[in-house]
PDB file of N, CA and C in Angstrom:
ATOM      1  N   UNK A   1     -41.104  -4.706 -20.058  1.00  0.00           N
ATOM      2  CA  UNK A   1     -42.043  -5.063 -19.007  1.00  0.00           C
ATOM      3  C   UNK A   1     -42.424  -6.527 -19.140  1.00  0.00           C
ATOM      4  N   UNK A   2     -43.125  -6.728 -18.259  1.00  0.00           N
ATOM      5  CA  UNK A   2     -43.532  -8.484 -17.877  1.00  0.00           C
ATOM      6  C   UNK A   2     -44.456  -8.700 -19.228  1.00  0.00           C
ATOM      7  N   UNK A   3     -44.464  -9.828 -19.876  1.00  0.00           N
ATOM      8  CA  UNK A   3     -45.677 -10.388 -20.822  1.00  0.00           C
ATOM      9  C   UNK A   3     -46.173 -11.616 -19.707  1.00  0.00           C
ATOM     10  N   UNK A   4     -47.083 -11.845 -20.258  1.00  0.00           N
ATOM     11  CA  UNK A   4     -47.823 -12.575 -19.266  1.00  0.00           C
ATOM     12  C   UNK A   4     -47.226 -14.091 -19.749  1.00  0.00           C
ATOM     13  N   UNK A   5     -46.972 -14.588 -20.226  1.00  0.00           N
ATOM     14  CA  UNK A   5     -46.064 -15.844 -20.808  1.00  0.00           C
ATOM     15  C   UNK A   5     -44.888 -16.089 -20.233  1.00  0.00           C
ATOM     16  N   UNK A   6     -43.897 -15.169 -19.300  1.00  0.00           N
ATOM     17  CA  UNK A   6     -43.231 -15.069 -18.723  1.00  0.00           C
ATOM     18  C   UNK A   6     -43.156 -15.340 -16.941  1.00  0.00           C
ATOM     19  N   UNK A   7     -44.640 -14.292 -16.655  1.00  0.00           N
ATOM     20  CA  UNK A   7     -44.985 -14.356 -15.682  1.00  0.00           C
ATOM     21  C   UNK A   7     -45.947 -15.450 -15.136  1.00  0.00           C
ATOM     22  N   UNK A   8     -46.323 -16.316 -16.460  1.00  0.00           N
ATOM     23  CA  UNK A   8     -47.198 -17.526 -16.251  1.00  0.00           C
ATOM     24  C   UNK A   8     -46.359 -18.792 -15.582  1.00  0.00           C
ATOM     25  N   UNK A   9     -44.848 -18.375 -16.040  1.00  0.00           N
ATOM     26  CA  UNK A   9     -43.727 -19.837 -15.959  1.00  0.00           C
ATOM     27  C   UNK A   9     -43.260 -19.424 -14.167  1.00  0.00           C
ATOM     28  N   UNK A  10     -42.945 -17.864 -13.687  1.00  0.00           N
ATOM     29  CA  UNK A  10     -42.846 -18.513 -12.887  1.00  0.00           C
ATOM     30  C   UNK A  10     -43.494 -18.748 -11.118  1.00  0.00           C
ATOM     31  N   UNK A  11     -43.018 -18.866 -10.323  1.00  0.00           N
ATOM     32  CA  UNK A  11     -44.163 -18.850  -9.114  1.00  0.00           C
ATOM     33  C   UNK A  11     -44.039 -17.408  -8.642  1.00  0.00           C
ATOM     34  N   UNK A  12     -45.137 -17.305  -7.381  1.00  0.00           N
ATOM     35  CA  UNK A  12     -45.603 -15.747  -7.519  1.00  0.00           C
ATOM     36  C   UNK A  12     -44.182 -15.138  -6.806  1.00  0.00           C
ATOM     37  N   UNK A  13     -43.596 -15.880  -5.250  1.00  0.00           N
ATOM     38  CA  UNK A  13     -43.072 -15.246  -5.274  1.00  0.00           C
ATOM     39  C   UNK A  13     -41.596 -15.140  -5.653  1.00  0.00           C
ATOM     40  N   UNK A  14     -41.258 -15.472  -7.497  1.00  0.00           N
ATOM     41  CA  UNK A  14     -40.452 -15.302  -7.913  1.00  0.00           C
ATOM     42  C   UNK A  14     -40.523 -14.254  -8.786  1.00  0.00           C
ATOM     43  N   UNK A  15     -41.245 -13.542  -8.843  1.00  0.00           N
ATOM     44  CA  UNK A  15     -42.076 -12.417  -9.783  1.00  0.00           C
ATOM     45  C   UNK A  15     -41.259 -11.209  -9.264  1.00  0.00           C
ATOM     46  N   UNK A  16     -40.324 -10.601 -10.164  1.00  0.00           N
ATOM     47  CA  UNK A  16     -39.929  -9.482  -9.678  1.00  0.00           C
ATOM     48  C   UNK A  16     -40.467  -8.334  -9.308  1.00  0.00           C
ATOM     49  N   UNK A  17     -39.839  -7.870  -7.853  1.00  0.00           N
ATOM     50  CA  UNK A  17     -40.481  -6.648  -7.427  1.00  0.00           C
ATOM     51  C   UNK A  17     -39.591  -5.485  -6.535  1.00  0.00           C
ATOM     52  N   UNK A  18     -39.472  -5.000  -7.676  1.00  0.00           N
ATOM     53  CA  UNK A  18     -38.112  -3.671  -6.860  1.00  0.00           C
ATOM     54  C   UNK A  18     -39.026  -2.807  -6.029  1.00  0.00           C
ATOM     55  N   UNK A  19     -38.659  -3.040  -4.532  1.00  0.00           N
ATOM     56  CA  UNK A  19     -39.145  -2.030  -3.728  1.00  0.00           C
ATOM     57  C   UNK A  19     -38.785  -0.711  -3.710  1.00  0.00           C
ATOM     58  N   UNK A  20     -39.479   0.652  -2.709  1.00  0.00           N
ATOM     59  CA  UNK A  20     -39.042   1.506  -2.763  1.00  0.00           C
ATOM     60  C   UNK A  20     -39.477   1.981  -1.423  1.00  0.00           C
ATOM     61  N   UNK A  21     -38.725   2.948  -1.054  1.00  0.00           N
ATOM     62  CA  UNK A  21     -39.434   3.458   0.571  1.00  0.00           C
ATOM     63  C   UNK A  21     -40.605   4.153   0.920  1.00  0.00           C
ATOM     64  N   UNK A  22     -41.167   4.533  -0.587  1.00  0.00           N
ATOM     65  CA  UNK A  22     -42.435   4.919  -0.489  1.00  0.00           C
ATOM     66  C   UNK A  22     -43.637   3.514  -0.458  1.00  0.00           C
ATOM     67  N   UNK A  23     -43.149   3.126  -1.272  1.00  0.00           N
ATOM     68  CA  UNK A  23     -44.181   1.608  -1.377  1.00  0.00           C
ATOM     69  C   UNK A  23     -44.065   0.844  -0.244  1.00  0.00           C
ATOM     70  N   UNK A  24     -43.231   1.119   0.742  1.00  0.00           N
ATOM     71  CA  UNK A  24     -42.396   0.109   1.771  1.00  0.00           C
ATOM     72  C   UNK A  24     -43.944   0.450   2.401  1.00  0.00           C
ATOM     73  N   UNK A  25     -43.275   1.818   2.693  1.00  0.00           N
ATOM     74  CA  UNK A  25     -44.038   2.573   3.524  1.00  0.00           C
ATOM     75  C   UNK A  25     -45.649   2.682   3.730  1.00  0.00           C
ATOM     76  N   UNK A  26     -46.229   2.730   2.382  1.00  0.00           N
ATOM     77  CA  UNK A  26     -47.553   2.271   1.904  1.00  0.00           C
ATOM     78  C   UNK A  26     -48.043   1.409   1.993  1.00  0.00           C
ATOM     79  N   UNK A  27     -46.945  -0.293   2.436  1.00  0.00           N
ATOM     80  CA  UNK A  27     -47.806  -0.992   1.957  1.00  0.00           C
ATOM     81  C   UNK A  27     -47.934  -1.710   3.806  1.00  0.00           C
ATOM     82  N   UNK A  28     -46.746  -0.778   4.715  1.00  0.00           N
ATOM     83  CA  UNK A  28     -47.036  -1.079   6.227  1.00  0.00           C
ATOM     84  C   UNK A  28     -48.367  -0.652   6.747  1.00  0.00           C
ATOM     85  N   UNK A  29     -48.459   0.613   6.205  1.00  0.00           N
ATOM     86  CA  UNK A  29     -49.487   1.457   6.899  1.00  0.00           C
ATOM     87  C   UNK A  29     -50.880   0.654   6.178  1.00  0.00           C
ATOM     88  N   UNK A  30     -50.879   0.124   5.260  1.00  0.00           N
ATOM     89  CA  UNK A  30     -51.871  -0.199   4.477  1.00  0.00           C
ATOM     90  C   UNK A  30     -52.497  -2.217   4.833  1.00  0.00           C
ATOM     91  N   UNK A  31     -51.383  -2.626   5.813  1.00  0.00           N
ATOM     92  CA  UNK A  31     -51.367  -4.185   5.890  1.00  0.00           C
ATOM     93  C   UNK A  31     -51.259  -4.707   4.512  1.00  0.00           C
ATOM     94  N   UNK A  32     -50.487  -4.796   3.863  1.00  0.00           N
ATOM     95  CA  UNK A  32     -50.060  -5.383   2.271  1.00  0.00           C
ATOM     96  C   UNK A  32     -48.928  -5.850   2.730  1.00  0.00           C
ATOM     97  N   UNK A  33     -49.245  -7.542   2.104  1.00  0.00           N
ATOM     98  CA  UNK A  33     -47.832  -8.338   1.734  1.00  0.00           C
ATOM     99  C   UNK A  33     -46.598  -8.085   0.243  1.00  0.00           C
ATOM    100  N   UNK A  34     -45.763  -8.203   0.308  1.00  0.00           N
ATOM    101  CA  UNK A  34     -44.999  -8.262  -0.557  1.00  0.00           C
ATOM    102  C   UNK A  34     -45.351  -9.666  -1.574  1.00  0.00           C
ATOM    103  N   UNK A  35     -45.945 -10.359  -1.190  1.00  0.00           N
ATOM    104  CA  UNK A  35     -46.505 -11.496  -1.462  1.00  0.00           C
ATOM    105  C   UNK A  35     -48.125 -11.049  -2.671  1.00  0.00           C
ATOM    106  N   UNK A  36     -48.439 -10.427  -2.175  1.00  0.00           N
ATOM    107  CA  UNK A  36     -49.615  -9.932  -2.803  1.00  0.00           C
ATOM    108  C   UNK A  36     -49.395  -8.805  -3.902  1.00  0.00           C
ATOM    109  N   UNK A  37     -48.333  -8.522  -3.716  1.00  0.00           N
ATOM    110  CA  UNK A  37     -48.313  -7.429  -4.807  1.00  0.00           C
ATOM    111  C   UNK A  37     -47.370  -8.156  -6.004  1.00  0.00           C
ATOM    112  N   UNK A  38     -46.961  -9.192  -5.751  1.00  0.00           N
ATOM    113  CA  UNK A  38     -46.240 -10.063  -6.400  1.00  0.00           C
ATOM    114  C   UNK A  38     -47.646 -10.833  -7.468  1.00  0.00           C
ATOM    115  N   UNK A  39     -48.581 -11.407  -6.753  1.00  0.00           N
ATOM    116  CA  UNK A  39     -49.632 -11.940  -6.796  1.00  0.00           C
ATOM    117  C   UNK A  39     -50.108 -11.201  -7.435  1.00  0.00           C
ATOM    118  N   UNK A  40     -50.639  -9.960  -7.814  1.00  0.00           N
ATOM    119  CA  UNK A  40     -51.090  -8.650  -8.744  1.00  0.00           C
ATOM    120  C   UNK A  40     -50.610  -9.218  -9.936  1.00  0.00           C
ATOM    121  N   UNK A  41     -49.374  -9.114 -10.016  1.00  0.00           N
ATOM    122  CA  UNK A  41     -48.955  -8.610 -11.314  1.00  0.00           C
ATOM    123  C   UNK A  41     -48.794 -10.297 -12.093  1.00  0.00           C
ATOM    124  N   UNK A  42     -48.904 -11.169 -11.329  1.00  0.00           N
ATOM    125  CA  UNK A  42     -48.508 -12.605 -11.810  1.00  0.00           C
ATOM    126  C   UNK A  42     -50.430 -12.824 -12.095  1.00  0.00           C
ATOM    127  N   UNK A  43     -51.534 -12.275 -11.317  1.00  0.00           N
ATOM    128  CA  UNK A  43     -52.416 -12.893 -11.625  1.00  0.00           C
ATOM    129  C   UNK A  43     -53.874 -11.918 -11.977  1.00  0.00           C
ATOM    130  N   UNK A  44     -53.526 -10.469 -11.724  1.00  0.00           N
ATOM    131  CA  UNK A  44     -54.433  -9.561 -11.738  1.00  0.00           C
ATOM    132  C   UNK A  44     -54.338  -8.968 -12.949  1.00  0.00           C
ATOM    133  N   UNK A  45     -55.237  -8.139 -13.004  1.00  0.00           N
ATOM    134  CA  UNK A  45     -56.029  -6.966 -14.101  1.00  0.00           C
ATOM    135  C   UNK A  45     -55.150  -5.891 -14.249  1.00  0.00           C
ATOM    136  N   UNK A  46     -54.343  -5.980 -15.317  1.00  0.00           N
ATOM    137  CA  UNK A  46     -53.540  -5.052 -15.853  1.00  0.00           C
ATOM    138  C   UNK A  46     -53.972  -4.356 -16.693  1.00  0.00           C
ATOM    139  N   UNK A  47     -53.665  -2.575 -16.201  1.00  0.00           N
ATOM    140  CA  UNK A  47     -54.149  -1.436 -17.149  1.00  0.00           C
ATOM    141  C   UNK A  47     -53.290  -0.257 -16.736  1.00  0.00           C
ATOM    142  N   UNK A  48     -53.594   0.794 -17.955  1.00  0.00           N
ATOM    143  CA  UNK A  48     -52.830   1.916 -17.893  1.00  0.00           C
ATOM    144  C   UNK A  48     -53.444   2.848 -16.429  1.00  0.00           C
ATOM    145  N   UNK A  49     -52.450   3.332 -15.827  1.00  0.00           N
ATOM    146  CA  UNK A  49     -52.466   4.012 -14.652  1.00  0.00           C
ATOM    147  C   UNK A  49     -52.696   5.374 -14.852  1.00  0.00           C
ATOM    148  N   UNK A  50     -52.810   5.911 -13.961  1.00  0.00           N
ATOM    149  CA  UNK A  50     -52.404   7.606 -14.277  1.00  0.00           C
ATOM    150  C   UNK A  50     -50.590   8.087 -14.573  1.00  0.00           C
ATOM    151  N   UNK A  51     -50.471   8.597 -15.393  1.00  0.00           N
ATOM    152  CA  UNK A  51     -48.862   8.873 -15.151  1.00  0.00           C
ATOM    153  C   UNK A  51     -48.400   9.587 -14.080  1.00  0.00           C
ATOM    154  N   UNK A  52     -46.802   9.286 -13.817  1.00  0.00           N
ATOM    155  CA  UNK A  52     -46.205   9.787 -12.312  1.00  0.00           C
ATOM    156  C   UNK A  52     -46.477  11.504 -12.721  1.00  0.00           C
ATOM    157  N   UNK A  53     -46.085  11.949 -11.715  1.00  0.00           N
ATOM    158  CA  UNK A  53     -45.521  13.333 -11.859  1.00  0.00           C
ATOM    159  C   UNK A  53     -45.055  13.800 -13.057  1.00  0.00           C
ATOM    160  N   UNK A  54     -44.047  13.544 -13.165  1.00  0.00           N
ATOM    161  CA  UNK A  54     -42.967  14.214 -14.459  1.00  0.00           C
ATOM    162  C   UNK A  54     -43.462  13.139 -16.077  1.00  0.00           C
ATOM    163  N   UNK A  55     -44.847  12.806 -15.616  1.00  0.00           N
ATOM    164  CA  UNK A  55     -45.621  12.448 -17.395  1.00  0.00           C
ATOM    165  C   UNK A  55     -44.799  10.625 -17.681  1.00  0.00           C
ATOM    166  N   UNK A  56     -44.604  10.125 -16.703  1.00  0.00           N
ATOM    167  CA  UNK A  56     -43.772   9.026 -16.943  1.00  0.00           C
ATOM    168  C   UNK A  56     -44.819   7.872 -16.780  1.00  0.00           C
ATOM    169  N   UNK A  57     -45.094   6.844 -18.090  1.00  0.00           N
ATOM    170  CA  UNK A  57     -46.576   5.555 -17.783  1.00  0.00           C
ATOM    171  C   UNK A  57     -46.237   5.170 -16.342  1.00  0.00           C
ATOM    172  N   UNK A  58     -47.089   4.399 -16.633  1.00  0.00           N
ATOM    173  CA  UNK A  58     -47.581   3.760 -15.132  1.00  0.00           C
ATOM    174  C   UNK A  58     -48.714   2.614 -15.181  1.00  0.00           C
ATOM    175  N   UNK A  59     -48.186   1.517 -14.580  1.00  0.00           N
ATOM    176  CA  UNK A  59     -49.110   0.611 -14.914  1.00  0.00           C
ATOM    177  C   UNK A  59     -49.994   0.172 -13.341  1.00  0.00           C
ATOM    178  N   UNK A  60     -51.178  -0.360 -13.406  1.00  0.00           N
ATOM    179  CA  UNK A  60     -51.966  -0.419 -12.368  1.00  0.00           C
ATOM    180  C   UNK A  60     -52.317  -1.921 -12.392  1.00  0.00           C
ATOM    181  N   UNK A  61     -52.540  -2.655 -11.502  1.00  0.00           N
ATOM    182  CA  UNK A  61     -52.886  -4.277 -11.423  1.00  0.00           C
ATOM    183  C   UNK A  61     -53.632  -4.195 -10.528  1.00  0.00           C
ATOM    184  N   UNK A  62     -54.713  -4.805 -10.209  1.00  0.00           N
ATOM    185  CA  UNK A  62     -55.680  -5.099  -9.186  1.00  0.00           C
ATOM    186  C   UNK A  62     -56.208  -6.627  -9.297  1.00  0.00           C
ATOM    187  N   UNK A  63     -55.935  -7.152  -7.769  1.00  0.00           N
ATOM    188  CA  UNK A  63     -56.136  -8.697  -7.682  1.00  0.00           C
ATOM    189  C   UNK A  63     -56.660  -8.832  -6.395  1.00  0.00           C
ATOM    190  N   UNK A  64     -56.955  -9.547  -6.241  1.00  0.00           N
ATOM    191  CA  UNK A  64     -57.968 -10.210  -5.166  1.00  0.00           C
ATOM    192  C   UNK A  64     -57.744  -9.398  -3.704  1.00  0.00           C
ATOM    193  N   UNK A  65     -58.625  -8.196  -4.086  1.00  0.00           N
ATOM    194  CA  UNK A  65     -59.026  -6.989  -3.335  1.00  0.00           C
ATOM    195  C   UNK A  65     -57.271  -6.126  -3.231  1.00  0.00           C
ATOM    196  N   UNK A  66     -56.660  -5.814  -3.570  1.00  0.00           N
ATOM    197  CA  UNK A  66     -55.379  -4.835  -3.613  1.00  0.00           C
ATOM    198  C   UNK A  66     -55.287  -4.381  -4.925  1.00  0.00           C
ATOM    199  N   UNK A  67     -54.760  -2.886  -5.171  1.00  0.00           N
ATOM    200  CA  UNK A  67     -54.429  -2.062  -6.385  1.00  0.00           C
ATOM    201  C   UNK A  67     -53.057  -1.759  -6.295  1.00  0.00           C
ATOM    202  N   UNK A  68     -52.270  -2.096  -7.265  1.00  0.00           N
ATOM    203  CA  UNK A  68     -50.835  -2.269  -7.151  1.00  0.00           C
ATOM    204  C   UNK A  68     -50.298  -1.586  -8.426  1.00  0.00           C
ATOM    205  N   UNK A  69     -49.279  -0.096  -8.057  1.00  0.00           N
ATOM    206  CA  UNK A  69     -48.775   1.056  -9.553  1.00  0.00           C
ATOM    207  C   UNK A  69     -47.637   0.373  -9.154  1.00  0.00           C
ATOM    208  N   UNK A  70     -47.286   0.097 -10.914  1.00  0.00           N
ATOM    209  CA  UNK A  70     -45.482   0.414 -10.664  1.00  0.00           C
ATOM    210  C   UNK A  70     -45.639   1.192 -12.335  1.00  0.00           C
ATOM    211  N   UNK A  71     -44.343   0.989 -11.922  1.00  0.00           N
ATOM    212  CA  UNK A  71     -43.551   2.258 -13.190  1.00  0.00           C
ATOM    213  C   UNK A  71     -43.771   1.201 -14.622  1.00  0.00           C
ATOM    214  N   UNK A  72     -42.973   1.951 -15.878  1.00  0.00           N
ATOM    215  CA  UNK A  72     -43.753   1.098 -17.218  1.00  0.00           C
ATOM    216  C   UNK A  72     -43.258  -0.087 -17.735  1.00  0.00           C
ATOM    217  N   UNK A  73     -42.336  -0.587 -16.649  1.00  0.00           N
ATOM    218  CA  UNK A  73     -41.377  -1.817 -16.518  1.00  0.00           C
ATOM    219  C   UNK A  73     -42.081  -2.629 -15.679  1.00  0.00           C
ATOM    220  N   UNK A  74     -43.009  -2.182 -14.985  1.00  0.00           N
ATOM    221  CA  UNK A  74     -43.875  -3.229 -14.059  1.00  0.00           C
ATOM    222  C   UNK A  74     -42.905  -3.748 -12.830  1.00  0.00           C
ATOM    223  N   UNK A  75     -41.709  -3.053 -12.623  1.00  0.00           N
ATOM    224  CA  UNK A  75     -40.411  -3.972 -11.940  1.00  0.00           C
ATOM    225  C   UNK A  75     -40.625  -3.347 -10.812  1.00  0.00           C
ATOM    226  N   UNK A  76     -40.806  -2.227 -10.936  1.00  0.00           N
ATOM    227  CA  UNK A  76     -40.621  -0.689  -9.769  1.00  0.00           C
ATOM    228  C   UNK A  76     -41.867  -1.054  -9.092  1.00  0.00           C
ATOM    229  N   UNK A  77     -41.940  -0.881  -7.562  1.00  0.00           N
ATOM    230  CA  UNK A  77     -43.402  -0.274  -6.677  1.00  0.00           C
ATOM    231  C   UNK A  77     -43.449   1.130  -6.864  1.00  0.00           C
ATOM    232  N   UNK A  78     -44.630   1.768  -6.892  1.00  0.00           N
ATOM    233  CA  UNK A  78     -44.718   2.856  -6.356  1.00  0.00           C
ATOM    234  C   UNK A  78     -45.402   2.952  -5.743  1.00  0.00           C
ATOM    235  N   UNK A  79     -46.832   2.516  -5.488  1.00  0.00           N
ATOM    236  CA  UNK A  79     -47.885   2.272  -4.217  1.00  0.00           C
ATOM    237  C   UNK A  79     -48.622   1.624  -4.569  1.00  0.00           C
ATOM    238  N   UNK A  80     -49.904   1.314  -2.904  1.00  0.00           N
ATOM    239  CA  UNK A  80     -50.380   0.178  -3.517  1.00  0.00           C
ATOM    240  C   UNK A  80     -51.660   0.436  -2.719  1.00  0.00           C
ATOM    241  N   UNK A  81     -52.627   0.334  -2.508  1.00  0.00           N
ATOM    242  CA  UNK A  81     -53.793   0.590  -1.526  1.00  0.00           C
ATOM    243  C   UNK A  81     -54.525  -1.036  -1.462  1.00  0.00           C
ATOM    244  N   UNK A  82     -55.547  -0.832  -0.377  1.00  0.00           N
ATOM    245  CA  UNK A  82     -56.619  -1.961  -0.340  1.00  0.00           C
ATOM    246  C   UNK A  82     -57.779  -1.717  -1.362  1.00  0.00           C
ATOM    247  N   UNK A  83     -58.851  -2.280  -1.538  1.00  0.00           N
ATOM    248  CA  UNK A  83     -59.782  -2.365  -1.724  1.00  0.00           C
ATOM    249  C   UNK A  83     -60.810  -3.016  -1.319  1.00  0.00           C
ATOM    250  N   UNK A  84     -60.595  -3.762  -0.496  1.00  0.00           N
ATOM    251  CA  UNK A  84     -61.526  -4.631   0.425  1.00  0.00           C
ATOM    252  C   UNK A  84     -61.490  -4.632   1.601  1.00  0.00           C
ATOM    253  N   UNK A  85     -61.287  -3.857   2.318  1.00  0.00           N
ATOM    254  CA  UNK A  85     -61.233  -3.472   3.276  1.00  0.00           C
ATOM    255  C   UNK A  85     -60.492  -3.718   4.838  1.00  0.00           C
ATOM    256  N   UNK A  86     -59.530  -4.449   4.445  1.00  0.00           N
ATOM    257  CA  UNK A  86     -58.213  -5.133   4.905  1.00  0.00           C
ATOM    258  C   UNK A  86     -57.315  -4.706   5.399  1.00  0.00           C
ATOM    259  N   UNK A  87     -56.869  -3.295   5.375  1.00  0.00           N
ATOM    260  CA  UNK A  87     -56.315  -2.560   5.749  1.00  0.00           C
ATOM    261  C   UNK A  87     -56.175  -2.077   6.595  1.00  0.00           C
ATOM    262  N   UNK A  88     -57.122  -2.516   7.679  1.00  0.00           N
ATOM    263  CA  UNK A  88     -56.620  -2.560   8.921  1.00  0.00           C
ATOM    264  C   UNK A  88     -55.995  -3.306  10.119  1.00  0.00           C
ATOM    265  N   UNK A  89     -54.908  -3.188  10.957  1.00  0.00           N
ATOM    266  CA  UNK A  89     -54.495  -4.272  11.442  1.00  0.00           C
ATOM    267  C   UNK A  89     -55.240  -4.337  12.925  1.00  0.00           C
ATOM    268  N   UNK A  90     -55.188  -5.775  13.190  1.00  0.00           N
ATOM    269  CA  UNK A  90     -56.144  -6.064  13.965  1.00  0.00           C
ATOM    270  C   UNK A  90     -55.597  -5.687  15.650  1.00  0.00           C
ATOM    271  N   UNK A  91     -56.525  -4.939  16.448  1.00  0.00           N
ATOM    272  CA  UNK A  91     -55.879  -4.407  17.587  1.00  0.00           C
ATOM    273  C   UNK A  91     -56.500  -5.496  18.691  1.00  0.00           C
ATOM    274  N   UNK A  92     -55.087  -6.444  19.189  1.00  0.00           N
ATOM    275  CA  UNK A  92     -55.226  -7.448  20.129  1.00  0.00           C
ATOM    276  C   UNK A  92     -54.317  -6.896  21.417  1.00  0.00           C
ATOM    277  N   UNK A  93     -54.201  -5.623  21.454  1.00  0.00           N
ATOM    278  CA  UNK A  93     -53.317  -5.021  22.583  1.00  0.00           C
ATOM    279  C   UNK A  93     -54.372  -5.023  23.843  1.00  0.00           C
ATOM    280  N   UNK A  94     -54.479  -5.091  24.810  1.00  0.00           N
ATOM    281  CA  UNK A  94     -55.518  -4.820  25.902  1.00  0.00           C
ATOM    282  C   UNK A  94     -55.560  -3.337  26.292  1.00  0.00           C
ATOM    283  N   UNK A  95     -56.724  -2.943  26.708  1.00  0.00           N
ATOM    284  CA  UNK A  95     -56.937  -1.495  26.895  1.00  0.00           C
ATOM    285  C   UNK A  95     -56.819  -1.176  28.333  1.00  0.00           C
ATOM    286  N   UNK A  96     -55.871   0.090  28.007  1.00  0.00           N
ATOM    287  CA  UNK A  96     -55.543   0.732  29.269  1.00  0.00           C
ATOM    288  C   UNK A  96     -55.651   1.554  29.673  1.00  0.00           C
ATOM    289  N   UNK A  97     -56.794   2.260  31.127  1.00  0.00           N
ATOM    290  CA  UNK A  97     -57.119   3.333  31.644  1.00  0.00           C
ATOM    291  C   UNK A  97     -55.561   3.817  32.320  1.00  0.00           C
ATOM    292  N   UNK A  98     -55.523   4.899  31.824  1.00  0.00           N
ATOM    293  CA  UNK A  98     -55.078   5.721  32.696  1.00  0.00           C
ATOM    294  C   UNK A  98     -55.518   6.759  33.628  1.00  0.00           C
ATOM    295  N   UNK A  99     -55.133   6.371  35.344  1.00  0.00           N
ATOM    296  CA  UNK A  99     -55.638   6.785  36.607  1.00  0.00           C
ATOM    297  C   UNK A  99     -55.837   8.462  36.093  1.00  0.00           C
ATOM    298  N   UNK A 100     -56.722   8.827  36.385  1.00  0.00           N
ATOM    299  CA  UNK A 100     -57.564  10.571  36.699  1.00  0.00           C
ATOM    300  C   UNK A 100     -57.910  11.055  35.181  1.00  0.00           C
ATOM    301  N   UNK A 101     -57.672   9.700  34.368  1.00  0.00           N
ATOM    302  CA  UNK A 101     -58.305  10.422  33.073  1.00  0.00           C
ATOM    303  C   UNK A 101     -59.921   9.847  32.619  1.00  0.00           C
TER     304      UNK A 101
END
């Protein structure tokens, strides 16, 4: 996994980060950059996670409002949530009645 001496040399988004279609998926619905979860692990609060399913570590990073699991290589996504309340994307669509409703 990453030591922080490693991840100090290089820029954030050279910081490895193996996606997955669950994390893809998590981090659309959630408004998360790939940029930011990069940013986690290069500059946030690293600690032990809950383990996956099948008892496997898991590490957790939280940085400037996002919580970011990967697996015990730190390489893997597995999800990622907000914490500041960001997570929503902003609705600039115009609103539309529809006639007899």
């Amino acid at each position: 996994f990453f030591s922080q001496q490693i991840t100090d040399t290089l820029s954030t988004e050279d910081v490895t980060l193996i996606s997955h279609a669950h994390g893809r998926e998590r981090r659309a619905e959630r408004n998360i950059l790939r940029i930011e979860l990069q940013a986690a692990i290069k500059y946030g609060t690293k600690e032990r996670a809950n383990p996956g399913r099948d008892g496997s570590p898991r590490w957790r990073y939280t940085h400037d409002g996002v919580v970011y699991i990967t697996d015990d290589t730190s390489r893997h996504e597995v999800t990622s949530w907000r914490i500041d309340g960001n997570d929503e994307e902003e609705d600039n669509a115009p609103k539309v009645e529809l006639a007899g409703k």
